[in-house]
N, C-alpha and C. Protein backbone atom coordinates (compact mmCIF):
# COMPACT_ATOMS: atom_id res chain seq x y z
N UNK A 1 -14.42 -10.03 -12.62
CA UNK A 1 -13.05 -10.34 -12.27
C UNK A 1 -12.80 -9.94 -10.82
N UNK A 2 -12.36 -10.82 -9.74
CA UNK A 2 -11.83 -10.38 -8.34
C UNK A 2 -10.75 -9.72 -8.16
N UNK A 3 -10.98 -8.80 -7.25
CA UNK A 3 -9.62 -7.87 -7.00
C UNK A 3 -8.43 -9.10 -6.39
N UNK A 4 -7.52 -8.68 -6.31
CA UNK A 4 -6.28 -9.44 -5.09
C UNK A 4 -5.26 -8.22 -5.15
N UNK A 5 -5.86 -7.55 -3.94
CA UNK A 5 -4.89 -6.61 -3.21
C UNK A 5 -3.62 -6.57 -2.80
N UNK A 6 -2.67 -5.83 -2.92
CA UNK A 6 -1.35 -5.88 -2.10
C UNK A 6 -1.07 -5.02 -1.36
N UNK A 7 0.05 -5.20 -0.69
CA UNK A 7 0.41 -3.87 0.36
C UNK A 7 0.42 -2.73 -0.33
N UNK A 8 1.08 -2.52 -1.74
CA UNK A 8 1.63 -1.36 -2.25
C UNK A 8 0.02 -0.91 -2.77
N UNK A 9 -0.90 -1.52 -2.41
CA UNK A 9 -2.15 -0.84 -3.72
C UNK A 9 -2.66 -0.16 -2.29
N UNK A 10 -2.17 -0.28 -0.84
CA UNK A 10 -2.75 0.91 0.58
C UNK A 10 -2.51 1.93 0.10
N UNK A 11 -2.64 3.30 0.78
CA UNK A 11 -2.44 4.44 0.80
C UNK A 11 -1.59 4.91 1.99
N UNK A 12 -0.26 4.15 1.73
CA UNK A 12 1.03 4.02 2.95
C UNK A 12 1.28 5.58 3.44
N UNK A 13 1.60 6.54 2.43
CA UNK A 13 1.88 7.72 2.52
C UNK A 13 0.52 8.59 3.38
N UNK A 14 -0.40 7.79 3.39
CA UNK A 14 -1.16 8.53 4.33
C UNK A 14 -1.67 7.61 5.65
N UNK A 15 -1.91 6.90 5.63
CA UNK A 15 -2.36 5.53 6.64
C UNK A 15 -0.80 4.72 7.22
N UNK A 16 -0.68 4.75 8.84
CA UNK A 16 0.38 3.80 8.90
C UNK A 16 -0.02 2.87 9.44
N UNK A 17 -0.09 1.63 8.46
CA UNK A 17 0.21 0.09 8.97
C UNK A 17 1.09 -0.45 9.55
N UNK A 18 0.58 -1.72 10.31
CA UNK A 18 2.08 -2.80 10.38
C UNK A 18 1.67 -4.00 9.68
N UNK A 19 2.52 -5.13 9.64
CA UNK A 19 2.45 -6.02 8.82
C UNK A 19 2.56 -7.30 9.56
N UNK A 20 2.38 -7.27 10.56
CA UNK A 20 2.25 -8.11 11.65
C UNK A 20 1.36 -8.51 12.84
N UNK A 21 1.40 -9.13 13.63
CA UNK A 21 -0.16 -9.27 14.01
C UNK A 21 0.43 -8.24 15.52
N UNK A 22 -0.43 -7.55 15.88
CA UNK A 22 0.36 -6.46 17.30
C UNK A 22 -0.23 -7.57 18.50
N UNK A 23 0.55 -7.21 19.80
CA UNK A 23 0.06 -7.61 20.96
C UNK A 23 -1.09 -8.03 21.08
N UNK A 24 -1.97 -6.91 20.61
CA UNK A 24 -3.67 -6.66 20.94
C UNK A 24 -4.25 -8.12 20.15
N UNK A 25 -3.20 -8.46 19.44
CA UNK A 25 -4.38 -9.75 19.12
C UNK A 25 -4.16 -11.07 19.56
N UNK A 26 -3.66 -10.93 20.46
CA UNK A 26 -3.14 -12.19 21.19
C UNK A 26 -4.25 -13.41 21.95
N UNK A 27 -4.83 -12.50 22.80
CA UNK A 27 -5.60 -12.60 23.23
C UNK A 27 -7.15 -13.17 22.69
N UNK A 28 -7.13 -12.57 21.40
CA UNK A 28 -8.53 -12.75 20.59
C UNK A 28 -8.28 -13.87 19.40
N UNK A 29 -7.07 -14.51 19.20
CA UNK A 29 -6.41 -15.68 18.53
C UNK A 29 -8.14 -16.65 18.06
N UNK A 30 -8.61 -16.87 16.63
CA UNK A 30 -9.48 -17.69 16.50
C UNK A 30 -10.44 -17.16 16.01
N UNK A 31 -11.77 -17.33 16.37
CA UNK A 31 -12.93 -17.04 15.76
C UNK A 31 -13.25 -15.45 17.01
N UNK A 32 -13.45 -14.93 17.38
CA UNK A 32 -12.84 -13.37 17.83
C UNK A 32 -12.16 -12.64 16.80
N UNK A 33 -10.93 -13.32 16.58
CA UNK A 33 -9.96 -12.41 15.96
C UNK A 33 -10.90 -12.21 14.53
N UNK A 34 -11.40 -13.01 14.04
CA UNK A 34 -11.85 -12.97 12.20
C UNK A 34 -12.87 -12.23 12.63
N UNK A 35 -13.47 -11.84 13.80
CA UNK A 35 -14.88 -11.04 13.99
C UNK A 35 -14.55 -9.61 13.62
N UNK A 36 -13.51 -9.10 14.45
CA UNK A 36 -12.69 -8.04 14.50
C UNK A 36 -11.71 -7.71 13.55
N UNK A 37 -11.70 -6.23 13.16
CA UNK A 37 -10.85 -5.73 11.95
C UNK A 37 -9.53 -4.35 12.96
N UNK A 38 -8.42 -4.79 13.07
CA UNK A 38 -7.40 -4.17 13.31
C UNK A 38 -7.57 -2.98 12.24
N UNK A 39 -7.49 -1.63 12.54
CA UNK A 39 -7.16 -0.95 11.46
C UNK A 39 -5.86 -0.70 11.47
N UNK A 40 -5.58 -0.81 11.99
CA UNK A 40 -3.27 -0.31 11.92
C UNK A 40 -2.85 -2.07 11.51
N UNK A 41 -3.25 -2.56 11.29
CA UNK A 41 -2.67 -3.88 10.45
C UNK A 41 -3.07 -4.06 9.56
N UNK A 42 -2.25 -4.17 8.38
CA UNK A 42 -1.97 -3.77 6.86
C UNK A 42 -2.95 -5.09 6.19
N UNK A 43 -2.24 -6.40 6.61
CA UNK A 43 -2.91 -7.36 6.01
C UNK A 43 -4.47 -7.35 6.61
N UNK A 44 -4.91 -6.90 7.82
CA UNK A 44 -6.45 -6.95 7.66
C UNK A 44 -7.27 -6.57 7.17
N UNK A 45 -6.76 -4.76 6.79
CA UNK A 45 -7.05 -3.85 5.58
C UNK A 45 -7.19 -4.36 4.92
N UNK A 46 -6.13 -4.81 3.92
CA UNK A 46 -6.53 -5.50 2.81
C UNK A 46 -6.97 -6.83 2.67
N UNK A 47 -7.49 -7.45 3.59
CA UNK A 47 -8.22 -8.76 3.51
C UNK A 47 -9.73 -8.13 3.64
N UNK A 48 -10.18 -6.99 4.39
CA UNK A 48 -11.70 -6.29 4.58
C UNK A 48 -11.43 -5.49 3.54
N UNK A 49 -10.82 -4.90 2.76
CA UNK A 49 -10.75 -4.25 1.32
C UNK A 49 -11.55 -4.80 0.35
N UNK A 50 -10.36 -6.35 0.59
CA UNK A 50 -10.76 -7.09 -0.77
C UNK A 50 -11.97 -7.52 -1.00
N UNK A 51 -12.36 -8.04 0.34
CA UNK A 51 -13.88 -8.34 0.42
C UNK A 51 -14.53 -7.87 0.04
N UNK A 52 -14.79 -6.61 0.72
CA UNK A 52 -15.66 -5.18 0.42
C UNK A 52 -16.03 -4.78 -1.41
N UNK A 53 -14.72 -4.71 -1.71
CA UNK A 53 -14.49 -4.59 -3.33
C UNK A 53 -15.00 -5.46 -4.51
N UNK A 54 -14.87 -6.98 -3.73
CA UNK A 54 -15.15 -7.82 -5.10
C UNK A 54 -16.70 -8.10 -4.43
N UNK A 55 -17.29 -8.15 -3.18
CA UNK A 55 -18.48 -7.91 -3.18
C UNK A 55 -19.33 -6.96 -4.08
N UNK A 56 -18.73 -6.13 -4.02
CA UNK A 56 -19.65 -4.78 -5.08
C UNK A 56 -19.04 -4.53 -6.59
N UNK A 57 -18.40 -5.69 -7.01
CA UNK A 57 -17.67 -5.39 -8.52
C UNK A 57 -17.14 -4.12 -8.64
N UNK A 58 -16.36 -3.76 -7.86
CA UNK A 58 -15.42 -2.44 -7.71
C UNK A 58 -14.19 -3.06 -8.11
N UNK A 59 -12.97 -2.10 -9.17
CA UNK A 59 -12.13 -2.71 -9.34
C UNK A 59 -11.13 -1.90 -9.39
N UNK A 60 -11.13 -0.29 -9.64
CA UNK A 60 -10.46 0.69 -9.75
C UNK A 60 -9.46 1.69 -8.48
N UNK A 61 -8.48 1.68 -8.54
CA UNK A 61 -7.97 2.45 -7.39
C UNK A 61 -8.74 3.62 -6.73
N UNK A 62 -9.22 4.12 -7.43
CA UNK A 62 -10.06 5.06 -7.02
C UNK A 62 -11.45 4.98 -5.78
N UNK A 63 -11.72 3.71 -6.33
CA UNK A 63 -12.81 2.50 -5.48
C UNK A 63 -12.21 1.97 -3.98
N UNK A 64 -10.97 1.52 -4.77
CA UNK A 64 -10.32 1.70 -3.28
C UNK A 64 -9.90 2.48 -2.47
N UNK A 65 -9.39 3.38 -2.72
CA UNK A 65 -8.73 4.36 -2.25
C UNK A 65 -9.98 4.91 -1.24
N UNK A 66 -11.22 5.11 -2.31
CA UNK A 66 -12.44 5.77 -1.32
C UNK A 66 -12.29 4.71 0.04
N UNK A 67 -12.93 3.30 -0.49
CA UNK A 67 -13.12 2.34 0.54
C UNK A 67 -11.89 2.75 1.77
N UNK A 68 -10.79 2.96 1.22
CA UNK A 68 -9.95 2.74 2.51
C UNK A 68 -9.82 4.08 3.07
N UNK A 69 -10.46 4.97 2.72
CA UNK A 69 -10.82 6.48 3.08
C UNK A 69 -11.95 6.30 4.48
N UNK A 70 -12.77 5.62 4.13
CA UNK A 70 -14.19 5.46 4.85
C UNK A 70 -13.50 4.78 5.85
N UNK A 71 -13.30 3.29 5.74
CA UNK A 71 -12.72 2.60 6.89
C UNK A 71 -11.81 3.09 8.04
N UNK A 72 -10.79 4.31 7.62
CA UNK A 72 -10.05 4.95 7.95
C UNK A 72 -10.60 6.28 8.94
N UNK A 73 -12.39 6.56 8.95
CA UNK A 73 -12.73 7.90 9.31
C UNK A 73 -12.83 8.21 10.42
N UNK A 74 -12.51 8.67 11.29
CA UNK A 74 -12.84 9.50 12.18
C UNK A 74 -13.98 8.67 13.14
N UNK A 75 -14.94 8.69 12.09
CA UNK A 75 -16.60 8.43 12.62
C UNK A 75 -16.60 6.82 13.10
N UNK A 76 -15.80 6.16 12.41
CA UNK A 76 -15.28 4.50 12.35
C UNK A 76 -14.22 4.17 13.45
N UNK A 77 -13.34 5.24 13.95
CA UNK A 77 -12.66 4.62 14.86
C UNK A 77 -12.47 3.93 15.92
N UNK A 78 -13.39 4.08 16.49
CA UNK A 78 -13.93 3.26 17.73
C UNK A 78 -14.40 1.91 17.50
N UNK A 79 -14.78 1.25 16.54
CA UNK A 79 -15.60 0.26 15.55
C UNK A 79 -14.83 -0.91 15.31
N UNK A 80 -14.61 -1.61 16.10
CA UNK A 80 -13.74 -2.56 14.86
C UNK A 80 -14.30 -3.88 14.79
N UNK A 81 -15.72 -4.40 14.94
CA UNK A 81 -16.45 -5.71 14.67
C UNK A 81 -16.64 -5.51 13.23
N UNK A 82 -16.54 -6.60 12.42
CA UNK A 82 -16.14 -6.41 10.80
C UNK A 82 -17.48 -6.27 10.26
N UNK A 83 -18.95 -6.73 10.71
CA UNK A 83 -20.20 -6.81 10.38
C UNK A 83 -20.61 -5.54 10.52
N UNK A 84 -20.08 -5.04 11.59
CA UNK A 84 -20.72 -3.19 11.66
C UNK A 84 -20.12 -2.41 10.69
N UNK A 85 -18.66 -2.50 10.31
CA UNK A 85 -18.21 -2.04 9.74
C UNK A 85 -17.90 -1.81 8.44
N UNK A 86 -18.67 -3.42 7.86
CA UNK A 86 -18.53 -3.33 6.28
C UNK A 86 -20.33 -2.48 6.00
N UNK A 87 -21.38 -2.68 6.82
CA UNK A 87 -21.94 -1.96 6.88
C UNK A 87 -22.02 -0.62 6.45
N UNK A 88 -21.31 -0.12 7.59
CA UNK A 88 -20.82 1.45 7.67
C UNK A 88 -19.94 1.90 6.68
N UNK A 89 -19.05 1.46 6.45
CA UNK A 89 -18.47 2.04 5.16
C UNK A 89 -19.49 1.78 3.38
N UNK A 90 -19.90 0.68 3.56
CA UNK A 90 -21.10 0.81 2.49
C UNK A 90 -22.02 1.51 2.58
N UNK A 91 -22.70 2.00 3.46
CA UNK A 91 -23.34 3.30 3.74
C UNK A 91 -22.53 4.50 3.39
N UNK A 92 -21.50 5.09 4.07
CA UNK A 92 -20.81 6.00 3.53
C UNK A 92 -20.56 6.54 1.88
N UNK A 93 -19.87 4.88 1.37
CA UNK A 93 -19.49 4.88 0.20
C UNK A 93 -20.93 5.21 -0.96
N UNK A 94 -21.80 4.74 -0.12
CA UNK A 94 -23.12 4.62 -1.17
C UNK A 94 -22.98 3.34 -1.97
N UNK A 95 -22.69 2.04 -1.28
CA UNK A 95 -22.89 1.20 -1.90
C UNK A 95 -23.78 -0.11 -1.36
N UNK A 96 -24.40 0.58 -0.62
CA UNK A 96 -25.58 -0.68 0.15
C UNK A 96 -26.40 -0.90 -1.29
């Protein structure tokens, strides 16, 4: 069964999103922009969530919650090409 994520299934109270596309992506409009993952924009989160999730038959909040833990780290911030990054958080997560 595929996940389909919503805003309310983020972790708002700890992560702040927006829900809109910011300045910064103005510029990268097209095949750029789908390369690249905004982490402070809510809907990209959960469009690289969902992916991430129904790729690996993950279905549980908990699954997510990790996933959006990893994406969210420290070690990831600098990162935002979506190929390195679903990578890297599947490494983290232990789900290569």
């Amino acid at each position: 069964m595929a996940v389909t994520l919503k805003r309310s299934n983020l972790q708002t109270d700890v992560y702040t999103y927006t829900w809109t596309r910011d300045d910064g992506d103005s510029p990268f409009a097209g095949l750029e922009d789908r390369r690249q993952v905004d982490k402070d924009e809510g809907y990209e989160v959960l469009y690289f969530l969902e992916k991430l999730l129904n790729k690996h038959g993950k279905t549980s909040v908990a699954d997510l919650h990790a996933a959006e833990n990893a994406l969210q780290t420290k070690e990831l911030s600098q990162i935002t090409d979506r190929t390195t990054l679903l990578s890297r958080v599947e490494r983290i997560l232990s789900w290569s």
